[in-house]
PDB file of N, CA and C in Angstrom:
ATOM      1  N   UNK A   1      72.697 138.991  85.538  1.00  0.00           N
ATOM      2  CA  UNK A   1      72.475 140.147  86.385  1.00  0.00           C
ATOM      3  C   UNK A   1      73.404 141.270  85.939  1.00  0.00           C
ATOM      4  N   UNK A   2      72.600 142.567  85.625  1.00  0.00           N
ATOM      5  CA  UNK A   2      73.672 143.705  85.485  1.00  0.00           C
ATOM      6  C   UNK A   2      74.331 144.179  86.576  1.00  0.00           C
ATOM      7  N   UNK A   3      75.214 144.637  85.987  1.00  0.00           N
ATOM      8  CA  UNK A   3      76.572 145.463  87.118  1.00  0.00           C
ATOM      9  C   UNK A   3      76.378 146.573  86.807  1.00  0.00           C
ATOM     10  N   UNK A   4      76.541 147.245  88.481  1.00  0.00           N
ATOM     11  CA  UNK A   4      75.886 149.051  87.838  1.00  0.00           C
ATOM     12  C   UNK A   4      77.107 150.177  88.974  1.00  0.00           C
ATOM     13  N   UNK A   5      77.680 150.635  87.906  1.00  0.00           N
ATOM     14  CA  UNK A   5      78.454 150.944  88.946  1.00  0.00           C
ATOM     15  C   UNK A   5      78.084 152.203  89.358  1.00  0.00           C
ATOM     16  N   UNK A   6      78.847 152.574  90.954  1.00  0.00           N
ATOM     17  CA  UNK A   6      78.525 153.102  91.994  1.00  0.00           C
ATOM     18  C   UNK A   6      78.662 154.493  91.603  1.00  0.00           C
ATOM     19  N   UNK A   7      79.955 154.818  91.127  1.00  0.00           N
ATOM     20  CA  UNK A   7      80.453 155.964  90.362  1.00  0.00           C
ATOM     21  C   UNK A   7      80.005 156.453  89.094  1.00  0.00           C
ATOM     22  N   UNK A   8      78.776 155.929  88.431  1.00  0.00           N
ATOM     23  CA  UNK A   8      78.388 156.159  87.487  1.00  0.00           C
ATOM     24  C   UNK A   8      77.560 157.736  87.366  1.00  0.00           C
ATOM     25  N   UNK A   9      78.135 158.369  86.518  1.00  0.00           N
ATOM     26  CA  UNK A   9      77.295 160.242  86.359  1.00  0.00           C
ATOM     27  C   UNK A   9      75.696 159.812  86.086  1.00  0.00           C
ATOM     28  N   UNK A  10      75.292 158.578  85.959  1.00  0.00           N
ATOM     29  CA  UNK A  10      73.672 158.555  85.496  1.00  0.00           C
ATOM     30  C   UNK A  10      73.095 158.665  87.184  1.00  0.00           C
ATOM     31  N   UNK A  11      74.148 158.157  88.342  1.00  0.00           N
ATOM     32  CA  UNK A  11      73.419 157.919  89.506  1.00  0.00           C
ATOM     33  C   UNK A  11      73.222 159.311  90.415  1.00  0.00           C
ATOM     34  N   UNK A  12      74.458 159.868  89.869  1.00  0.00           N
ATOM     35  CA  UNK A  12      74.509 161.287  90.580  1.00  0.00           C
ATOM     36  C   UNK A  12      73.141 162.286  89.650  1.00  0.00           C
ATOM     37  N   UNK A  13      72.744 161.953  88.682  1.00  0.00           N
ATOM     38  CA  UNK A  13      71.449 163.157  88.120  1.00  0.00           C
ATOM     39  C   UNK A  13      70.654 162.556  88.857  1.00  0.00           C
ATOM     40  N   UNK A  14      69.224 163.937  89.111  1.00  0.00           N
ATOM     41  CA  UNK A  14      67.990 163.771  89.626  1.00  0.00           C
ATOM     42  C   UNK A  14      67.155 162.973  88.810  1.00  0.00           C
ATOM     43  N   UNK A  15      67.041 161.585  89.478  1.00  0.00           N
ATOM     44  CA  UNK A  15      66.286 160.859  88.686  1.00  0.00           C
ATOM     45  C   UNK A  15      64.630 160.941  88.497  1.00  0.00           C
ATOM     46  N   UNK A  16      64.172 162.050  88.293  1.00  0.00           N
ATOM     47  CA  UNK A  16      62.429 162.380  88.459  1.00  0.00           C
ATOM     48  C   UNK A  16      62.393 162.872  87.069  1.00  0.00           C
ATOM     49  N   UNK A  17      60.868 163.199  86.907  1.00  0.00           N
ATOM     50  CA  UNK A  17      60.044 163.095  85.542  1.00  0.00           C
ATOM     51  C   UNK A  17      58.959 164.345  86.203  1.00  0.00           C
ATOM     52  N   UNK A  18      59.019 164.726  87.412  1.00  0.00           N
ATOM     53  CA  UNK A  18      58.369 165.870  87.782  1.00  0.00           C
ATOM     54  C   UNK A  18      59.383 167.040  88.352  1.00  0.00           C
ATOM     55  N   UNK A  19      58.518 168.574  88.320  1.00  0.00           N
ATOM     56  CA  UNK A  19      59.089 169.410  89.421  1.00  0.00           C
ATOM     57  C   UNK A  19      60.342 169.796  88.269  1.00  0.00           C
ATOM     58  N   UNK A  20      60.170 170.993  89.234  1.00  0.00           N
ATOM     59  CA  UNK A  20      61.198 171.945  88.835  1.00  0.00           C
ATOM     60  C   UNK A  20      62.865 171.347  88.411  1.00  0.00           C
ATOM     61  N   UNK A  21      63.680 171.787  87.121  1.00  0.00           N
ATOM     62  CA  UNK A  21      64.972 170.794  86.969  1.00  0.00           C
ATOM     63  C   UNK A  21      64.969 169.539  86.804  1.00  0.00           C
ATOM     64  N   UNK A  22      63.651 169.240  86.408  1.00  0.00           N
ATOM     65  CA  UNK A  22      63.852 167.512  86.456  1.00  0.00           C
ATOM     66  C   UNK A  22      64.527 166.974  84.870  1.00  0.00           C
ATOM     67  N   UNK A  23      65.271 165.833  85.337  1.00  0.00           N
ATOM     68  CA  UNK A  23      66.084 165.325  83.931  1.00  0.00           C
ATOM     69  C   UNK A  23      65.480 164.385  82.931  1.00  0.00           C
ATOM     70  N   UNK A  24      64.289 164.439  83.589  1.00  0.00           N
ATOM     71  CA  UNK A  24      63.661 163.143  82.540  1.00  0.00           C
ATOM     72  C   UNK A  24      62.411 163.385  81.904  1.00  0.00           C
ATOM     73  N   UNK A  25      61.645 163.263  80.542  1.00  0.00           N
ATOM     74  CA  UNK A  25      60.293 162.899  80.358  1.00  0.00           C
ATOM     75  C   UNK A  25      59.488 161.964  80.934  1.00  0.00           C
ATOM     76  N   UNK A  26      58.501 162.459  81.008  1.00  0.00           N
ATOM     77  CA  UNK A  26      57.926 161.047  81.624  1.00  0.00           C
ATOM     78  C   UNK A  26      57.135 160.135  80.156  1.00  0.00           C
ATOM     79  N   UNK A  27      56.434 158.986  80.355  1.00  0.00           N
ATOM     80  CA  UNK A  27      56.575 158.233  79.374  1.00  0.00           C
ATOM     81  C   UNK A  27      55.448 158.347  78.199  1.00  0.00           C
ATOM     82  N   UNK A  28      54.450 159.188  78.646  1.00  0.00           N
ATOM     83  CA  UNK A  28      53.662 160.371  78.402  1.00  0.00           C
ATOM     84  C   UNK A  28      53.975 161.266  77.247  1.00  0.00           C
ATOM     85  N   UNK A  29      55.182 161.456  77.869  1.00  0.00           N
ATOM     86  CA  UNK A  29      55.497 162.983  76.844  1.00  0.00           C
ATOM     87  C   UNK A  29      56.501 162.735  75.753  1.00  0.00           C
ATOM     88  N   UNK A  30      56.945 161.045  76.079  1.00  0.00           N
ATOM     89  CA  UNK A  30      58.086 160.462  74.990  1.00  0.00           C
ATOM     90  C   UNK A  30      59.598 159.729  75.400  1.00  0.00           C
ATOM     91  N   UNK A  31      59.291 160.422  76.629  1.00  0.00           N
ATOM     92  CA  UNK A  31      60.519 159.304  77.514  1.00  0.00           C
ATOM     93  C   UNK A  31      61.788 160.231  77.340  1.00  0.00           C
ATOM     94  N   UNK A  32      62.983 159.573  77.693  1.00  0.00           N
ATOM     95  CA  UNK A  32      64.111 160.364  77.115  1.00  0.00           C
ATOM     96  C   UNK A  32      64.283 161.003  78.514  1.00  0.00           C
ATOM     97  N   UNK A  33      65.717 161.796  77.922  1.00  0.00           N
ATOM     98  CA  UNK A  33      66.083 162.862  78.635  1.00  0.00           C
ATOM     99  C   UNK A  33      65.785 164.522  78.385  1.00  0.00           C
ATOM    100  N   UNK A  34      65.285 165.472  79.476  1.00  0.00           N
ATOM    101  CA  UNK A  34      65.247 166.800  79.173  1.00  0.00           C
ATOM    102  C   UNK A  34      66.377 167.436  78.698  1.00  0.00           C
ATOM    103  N   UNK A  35      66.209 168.655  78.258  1.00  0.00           N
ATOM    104  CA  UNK A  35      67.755 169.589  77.756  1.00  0.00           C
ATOM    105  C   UNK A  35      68.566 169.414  78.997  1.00  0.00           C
ATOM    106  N   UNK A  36      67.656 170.403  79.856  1.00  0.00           N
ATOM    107  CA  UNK A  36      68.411 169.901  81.484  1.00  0.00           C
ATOM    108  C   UNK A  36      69.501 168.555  82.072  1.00  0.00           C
ATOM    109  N   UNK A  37      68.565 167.675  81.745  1.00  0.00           N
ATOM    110  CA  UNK A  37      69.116 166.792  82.185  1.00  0.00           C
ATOM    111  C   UNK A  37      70.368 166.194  81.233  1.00  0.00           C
ATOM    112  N   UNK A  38      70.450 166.542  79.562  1.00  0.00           N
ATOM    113  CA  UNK A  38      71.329 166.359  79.058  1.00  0.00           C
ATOM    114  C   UNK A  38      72.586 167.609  79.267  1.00  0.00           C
ATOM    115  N   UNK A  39      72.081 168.440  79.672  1.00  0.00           N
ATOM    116  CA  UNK A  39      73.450 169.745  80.016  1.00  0.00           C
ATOM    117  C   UNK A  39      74.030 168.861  81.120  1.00  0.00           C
ATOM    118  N   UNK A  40      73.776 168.579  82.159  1.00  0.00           N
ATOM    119  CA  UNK A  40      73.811 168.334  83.587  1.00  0.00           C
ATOM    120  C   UNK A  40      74.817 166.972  83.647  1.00  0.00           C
ATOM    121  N   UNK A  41      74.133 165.831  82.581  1.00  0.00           N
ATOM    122  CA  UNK A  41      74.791 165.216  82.284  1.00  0.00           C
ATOM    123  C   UNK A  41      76.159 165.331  81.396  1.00  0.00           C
ATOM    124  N   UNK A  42      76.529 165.692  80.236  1.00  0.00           N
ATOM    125  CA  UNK A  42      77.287 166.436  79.465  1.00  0.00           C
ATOM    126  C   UNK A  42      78.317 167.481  80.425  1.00  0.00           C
ATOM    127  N   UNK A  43      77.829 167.898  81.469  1.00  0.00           N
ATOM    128  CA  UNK A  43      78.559 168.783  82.627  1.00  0.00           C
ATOM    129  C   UNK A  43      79.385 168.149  83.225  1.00  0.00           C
ATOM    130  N   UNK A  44      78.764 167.137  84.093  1.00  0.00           N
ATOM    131  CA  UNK A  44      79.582 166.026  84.697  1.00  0.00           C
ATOM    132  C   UNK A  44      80.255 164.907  84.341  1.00  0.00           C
ATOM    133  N   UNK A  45      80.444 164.699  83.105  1.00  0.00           N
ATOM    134  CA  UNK A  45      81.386 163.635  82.315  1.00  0.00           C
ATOM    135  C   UNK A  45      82.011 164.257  81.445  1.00  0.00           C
ATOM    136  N   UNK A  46      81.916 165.389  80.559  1.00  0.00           N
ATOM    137  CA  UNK A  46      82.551 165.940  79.773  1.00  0.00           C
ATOM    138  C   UNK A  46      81.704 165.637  78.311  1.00  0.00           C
ATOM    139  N   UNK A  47      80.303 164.865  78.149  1.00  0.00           N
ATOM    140  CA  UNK A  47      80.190 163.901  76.962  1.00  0.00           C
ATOM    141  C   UNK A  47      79.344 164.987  76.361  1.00  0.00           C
ATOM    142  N   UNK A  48      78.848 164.778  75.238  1.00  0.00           N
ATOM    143  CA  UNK A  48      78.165 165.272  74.611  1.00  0.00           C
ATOM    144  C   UNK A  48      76.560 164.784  73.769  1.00  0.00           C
ATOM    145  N   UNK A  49      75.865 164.598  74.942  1.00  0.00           N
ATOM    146  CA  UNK A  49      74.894 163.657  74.624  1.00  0.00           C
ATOM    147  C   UNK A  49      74.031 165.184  73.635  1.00  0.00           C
ATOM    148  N   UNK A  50      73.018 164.384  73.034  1.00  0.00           N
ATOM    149  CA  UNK A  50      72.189 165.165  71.626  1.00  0.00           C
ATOM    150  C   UNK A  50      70.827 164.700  72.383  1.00  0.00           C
ATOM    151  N   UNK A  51      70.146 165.982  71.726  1.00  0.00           N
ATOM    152  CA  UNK A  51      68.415 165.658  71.654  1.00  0.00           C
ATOM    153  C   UNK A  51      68.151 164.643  70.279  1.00  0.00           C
ATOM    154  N   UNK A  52      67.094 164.443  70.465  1.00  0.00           N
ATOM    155  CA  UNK A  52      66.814 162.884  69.760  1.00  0.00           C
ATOM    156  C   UNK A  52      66.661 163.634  67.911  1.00  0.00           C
ATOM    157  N   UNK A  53      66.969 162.367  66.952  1.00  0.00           N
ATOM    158  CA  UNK A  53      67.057 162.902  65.594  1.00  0.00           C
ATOM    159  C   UNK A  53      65.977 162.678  64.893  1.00  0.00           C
ATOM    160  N   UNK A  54      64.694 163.077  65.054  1.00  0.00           N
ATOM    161  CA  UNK A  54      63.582 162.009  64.609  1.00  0.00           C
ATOM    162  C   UNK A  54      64.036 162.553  63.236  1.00  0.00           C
ATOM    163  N   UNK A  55      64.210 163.191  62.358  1.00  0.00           N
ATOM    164  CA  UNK A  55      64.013 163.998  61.172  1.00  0.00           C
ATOM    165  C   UNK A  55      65.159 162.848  60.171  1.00  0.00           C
ATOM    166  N   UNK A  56      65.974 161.955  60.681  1.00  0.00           N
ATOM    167  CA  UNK A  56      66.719 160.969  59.685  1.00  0.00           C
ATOM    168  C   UNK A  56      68.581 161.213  60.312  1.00  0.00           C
ATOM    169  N   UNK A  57      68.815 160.274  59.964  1.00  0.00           N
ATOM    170  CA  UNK A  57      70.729 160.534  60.104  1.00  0.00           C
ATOM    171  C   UNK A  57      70.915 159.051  60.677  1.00  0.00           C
ATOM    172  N   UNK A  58      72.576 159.244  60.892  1.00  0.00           N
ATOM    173  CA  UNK A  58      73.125 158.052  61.026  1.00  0.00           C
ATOM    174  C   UNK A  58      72.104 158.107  62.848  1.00  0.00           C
ATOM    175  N   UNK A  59      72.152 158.902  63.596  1.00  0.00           N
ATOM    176  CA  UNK A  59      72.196 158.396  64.822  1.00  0.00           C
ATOM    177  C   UNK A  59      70.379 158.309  64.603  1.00  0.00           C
ATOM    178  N   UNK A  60      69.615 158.512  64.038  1.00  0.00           N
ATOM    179  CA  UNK A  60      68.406 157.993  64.411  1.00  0.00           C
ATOM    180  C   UNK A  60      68.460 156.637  63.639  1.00  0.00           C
ATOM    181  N   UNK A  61      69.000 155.855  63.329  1.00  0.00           N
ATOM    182  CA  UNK A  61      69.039 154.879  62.274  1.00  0.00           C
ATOM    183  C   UNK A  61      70.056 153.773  63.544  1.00  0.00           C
ATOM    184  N   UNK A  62      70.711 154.292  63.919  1.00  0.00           N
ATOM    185  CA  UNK A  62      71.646 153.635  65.186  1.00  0.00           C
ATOM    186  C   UNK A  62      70.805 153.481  66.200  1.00  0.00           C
ATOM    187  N   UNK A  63      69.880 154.505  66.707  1.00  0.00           N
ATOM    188  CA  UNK A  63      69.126 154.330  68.138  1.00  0.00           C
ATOM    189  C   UNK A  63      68.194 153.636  67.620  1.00  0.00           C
ATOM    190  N   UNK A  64      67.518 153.433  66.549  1.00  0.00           N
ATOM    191  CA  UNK A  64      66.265 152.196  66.285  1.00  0.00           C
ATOM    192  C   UNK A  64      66.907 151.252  66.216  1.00  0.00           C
ATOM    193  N   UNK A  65      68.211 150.940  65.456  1.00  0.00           N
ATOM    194  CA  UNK A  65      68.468 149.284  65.763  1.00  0.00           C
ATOM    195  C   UNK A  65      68.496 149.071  67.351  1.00  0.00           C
ATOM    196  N   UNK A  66      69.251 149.579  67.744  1.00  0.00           N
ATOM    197  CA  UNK A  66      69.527 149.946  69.199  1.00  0.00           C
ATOM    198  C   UNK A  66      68.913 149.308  69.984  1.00  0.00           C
ATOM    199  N   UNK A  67      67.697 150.275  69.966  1.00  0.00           N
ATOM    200  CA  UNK A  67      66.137 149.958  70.634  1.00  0.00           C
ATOM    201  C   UNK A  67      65.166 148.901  70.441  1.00  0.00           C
ATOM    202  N   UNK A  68      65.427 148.447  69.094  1.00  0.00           N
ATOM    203  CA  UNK A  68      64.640 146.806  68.607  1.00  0.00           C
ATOM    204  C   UNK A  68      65.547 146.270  69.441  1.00  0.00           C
ATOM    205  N   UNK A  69      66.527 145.970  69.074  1.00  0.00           N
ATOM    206  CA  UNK A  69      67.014 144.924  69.810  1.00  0.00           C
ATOM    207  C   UNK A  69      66.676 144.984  71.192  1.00  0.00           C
ATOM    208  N   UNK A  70      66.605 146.124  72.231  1.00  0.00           N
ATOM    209  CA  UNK A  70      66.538 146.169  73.862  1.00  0.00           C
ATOM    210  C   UNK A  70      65.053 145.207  73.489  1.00  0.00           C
ATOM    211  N   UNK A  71      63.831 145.724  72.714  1.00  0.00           N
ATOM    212  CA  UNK A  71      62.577 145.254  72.834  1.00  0.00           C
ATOM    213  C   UNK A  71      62.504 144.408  72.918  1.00  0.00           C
ATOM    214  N   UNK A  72      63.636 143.142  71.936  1.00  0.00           N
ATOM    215  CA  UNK A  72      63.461 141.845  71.478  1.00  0.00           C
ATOM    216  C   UNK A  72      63.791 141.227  72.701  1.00  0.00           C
ATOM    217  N   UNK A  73      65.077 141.812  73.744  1.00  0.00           N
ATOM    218  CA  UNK A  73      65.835 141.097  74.656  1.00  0.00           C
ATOM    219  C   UNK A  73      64.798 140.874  75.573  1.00  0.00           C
ATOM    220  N   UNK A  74      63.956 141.828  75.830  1.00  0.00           N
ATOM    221  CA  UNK A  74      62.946 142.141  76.883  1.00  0.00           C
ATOM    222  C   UNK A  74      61.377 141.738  76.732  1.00  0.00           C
ATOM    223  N   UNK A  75      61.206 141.403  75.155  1.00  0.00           N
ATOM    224  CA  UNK A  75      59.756 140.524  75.268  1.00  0.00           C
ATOM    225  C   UNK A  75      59.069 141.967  75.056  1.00  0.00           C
ATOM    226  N   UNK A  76      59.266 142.993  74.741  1.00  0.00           N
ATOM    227  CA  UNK A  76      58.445 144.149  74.888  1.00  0.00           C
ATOM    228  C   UNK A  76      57.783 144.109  73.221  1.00  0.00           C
ATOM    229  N   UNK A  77      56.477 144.177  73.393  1.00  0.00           N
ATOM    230  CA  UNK A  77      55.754 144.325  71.861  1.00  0.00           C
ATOM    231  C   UNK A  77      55.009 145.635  72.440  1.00  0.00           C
ATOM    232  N   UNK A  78      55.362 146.613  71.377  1.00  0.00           N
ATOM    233  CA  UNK A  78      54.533 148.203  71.834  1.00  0.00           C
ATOM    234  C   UNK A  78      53.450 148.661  71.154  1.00  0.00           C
ATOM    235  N   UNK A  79      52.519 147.338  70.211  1.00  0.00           N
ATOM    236  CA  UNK A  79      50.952 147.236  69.660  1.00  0.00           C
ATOM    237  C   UNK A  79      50.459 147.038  71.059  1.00  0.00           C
ATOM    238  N   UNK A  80      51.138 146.076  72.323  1.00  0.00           N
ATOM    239  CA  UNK A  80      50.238 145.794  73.368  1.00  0.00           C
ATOM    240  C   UNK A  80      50.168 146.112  74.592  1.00  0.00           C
ATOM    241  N   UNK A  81      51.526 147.065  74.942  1.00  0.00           N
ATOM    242  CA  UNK A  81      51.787 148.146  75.685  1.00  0.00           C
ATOM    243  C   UNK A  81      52.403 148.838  75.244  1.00  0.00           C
ATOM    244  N   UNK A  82      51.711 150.142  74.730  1.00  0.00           N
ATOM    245  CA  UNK A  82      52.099 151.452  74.263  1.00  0.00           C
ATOM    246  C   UNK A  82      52.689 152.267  74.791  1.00  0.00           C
ATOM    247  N   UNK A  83      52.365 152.223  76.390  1.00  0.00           N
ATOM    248  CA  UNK A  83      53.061 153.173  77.854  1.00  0.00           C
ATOM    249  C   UNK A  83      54.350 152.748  77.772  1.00  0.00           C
ATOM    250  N   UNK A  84      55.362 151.402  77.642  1.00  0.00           N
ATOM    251  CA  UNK A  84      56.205 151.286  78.223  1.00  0.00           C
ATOM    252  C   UNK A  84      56.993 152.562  77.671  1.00  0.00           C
ATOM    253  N   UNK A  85      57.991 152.864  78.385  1.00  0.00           N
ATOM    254  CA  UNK A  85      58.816 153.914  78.140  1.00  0.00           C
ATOM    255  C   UNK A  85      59.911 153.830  76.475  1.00  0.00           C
ATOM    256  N   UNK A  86      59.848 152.917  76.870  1.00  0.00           N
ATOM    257  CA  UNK A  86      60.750 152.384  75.065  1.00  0.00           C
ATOM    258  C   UNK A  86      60.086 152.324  74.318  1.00  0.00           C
ATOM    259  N   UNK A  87      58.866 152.301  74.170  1.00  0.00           N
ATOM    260  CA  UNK A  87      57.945 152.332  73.176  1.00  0.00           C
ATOM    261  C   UNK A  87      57.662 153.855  72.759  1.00  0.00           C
ATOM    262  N   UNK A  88      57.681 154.883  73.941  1.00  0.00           N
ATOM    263  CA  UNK A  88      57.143 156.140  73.863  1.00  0.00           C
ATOM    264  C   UNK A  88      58.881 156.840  73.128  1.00  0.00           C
ATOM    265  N   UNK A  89      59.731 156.350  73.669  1.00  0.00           N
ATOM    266  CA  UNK A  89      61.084 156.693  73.223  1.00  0.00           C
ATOM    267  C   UNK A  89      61.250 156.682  71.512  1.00  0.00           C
ATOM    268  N   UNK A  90      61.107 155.380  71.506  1.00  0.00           N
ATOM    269  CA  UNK A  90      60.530 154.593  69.851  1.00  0.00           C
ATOM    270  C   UNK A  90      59.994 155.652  68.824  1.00  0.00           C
ATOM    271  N   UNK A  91      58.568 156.264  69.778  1.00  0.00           N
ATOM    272  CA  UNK A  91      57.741 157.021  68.806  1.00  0.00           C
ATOM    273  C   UNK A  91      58.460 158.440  68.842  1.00  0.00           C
ATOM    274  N   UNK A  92      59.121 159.191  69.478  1.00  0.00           N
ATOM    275  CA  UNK A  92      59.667 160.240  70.013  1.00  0.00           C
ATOM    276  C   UNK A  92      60.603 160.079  68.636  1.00  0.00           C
ATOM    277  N   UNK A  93      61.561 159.312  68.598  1.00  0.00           N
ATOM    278  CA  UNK A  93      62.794 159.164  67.516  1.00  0.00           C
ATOM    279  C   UNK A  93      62.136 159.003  66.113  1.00  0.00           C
ATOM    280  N   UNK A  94      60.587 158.530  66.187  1.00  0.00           N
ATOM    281  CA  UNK A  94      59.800 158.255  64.667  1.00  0.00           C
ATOM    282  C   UNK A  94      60.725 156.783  64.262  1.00  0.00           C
ATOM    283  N   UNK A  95      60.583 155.823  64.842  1.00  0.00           N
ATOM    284  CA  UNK A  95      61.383 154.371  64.526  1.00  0.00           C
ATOM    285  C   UNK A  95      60.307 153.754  63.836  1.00  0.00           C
TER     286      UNK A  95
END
């Protein structure tokens, strides 16, 4: 069972995929986070999260291992659900 803590800056953003300011794609459009929602985030922790690298580099090469592995942990094959959100994330980064 994960531990999720209470104080975490992911719990304080608006967690929606609609409407005005919202921080998220929906799974549709590629998943992920909006600019928005990465300022907002980046605001309230100090961090410096990036829009995604599909074009090559160390960090698109880091978020596909990354992401196989979440798939493998989770049984997710994305030939047979294409919607799940990690799959749309997947195609978003070009993995």
């Amino acid at each position: 069972m994960a531990y999720i803590q209470s104080d975490s800056p992911f719990n304080k953003l608006r967690k929606t995929t609609k409407g005005k300011g919202r921080h998220f794609l929906t799974a549709k459009e590629g998943a992920g986070m909006t600019e928005a929602g990465r300022r907002a985030y980046n605001k309230e922790t100090g961090g410096n999260l990036k829009a995604p690298q599909p074009g090559g580099g160390s960090r698109k090469k880091s978020y596909c291992a990354r992401s196989k592995g979440q798939m493998q942990m989770h049984n997710i094959d994305c030939s047979k659900t294409p919607d799940k959100r990690i799959c749309a994330a997947r195609r978003r980064w070009k993995c």
